[in-house]
C-alpha atoms as a PDB file:
ATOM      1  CA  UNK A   1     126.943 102.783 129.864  1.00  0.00           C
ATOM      2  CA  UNK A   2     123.409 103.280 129.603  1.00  0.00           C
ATOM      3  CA  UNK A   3     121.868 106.145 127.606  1.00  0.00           C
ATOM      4  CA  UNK A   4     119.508 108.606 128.841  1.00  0.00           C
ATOM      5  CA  UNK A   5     117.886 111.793 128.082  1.00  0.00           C
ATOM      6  CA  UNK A   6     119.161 114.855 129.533  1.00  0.00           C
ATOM      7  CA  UNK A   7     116.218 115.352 131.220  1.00  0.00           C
ATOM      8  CA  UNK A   8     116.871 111.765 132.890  1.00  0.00           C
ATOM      9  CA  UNK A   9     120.330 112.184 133.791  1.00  0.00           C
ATOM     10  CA  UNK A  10     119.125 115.851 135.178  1.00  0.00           C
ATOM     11  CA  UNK A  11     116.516 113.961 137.696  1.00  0.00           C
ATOM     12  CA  UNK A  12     119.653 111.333 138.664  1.00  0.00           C
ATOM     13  CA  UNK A  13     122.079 113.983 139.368  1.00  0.00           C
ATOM     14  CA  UNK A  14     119.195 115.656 141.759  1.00  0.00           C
ATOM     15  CA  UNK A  15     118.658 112.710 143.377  1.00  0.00           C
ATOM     16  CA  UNK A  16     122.005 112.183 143.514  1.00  0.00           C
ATOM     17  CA  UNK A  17     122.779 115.287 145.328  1.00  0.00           C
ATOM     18  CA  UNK A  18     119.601 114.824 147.863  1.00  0.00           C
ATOM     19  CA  UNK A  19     117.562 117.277 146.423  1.00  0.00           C
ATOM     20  CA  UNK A  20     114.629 117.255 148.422  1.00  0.00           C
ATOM     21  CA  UNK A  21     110.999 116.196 147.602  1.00  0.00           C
ATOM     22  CA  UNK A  22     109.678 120.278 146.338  1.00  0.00           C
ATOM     23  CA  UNK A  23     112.835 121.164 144.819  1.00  0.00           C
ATOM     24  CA  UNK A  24     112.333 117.635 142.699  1.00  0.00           C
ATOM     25  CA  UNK A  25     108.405 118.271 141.808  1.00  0.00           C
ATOM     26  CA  UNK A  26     109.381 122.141 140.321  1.00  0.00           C
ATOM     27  CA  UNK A  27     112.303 120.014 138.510  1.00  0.00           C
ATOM     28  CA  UNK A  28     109.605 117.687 137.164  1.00  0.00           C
ATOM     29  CA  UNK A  29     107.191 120.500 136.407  1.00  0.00           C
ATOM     30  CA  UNK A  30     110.097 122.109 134.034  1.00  0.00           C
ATOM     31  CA  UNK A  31     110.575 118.988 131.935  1.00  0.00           C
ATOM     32  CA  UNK A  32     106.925 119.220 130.856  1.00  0.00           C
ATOM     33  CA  UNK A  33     106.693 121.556 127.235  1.00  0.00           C
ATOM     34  CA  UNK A  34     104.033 124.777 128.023  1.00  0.00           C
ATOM     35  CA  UNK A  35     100.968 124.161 126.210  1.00  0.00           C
ATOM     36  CA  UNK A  36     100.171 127.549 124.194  1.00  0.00           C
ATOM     37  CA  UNK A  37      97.064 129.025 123.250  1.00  0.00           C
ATOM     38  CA  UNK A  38      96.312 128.218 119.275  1.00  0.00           C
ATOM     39  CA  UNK A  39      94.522 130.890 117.112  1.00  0.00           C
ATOM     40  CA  UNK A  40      91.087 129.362 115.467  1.00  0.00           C
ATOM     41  CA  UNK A  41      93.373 130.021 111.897  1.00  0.00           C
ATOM     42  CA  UNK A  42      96.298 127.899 113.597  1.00  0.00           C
ATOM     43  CA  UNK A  43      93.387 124.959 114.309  1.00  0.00           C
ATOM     44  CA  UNK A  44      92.393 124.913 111.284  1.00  0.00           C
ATOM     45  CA  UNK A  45      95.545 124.548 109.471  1.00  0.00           C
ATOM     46  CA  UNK A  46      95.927 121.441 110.869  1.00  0.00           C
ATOM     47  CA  UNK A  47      93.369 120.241 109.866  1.00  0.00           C
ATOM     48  CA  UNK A  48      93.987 121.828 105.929  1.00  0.00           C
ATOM     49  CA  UNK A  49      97.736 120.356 106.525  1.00  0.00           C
ATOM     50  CA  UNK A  50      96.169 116.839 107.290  1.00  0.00           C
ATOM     51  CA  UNK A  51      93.665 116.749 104.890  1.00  0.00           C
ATOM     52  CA  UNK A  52      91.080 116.028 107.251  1.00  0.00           C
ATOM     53  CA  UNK A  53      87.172 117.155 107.387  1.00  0.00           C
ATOM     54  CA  UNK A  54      85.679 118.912 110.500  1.00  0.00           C
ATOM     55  CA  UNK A  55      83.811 115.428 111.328  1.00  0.00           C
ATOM     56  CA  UNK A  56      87.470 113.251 110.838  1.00  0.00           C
ATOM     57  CA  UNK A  57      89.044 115.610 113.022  1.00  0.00           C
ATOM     58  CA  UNK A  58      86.618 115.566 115.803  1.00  0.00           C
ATOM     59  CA  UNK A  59      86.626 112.142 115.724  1.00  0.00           C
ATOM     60  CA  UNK A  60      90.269 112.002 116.367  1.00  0.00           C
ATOM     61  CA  UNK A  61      90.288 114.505 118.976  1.00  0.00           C
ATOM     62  CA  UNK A  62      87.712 112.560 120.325  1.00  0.00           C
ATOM     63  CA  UNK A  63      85.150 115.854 120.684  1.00  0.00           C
ATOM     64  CA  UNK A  64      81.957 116.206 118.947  1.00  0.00           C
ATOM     65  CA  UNK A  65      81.827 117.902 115.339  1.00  0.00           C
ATOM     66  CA  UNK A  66      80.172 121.168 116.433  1.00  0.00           C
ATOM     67  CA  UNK A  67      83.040 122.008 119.327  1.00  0.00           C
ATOM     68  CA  UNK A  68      85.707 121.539 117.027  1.00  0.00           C
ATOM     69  CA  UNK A  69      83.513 124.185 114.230  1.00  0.00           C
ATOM     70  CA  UNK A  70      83.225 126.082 117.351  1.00  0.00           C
ATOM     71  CA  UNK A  71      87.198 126.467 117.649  1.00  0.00           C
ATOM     72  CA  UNK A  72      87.769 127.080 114.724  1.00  0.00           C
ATOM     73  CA  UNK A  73      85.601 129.567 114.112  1.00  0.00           C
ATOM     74  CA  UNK A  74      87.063 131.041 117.679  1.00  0.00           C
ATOM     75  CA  UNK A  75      83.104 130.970 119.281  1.00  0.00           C
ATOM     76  CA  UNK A  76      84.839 128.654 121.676  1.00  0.00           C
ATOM     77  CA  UNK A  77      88.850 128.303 122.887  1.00  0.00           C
ATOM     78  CA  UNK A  78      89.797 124.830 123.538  1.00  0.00           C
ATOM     79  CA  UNK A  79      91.591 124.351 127.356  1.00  0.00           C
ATOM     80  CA  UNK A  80      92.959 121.669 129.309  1.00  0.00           C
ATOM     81  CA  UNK A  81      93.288 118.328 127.372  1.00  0.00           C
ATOM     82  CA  UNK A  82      91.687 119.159 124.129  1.00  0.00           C
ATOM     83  CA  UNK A  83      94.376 121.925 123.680  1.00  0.00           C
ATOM     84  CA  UNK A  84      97.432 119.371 124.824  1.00  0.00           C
ATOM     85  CA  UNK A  85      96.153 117.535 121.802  1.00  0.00           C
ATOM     86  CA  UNK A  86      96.261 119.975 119.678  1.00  0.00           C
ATOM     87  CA  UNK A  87      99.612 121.260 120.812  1.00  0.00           C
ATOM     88  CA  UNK A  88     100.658 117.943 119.960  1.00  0.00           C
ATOM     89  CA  UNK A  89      99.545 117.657 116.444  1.00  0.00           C
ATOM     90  CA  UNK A  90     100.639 121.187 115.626  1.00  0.00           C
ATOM     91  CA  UNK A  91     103.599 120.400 116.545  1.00  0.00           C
ATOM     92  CA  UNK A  92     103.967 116.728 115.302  1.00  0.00           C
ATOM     93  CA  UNK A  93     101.069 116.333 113.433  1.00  0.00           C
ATOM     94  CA  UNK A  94      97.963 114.148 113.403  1.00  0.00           C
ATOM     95  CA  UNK A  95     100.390 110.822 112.708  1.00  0.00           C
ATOM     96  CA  UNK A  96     101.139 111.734 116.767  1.00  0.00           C
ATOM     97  CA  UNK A  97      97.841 110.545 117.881  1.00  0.00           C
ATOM     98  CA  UNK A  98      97.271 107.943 115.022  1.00  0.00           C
ATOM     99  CA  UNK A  99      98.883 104.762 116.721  1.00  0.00           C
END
């Protein structure tokens, strides 16, 4: 017996019972985790909690030094990828995207 996530066995049962093709994408769009809005004080403790300068933690975010200043001193609010990343290290910290 093989062993999958519920999320898997959720997408087999729906194909199973011949969900059909939208019903299956709104499925799929519910298995992704919502990306929240993070406070400049929430970006920069995760930075403090990794013990990482400004310039380090562009570099791993992969944006230049002054954006990430810029967010956390809330001139500028990070969207789209940039703030999936740091959803990602809030939540799992900066290990996450050190592989």
């Amino acid at each position: 017996m093989e062993n999958k996530s519920p999320i898997d066995a959720a997408f087999s049962l729906a194909k199973d019972l011949g969900f059909d093709k939208a019903t299956m994408r709104e499925l799929e769009s519910l298995a992704f985790p919502d990306v929240k809005a993070l406070t400049p004080q929430q970006i920069k403790s995760i930075r403090k909690k990794s013990k990482f300068s400004q310039n380090l933690m562009a570099h791993c975010l992969n944006v230049s030094p002054s954006t990430y200043q810029k967010w956390e001193r809330g001139e500028v609010i990070p969207r789209g990828g940039n703030l999936k990343l740091l959803n990602i290290v809030f939540k799992r910290g900066i290990g996450s995207l050190l592989v």
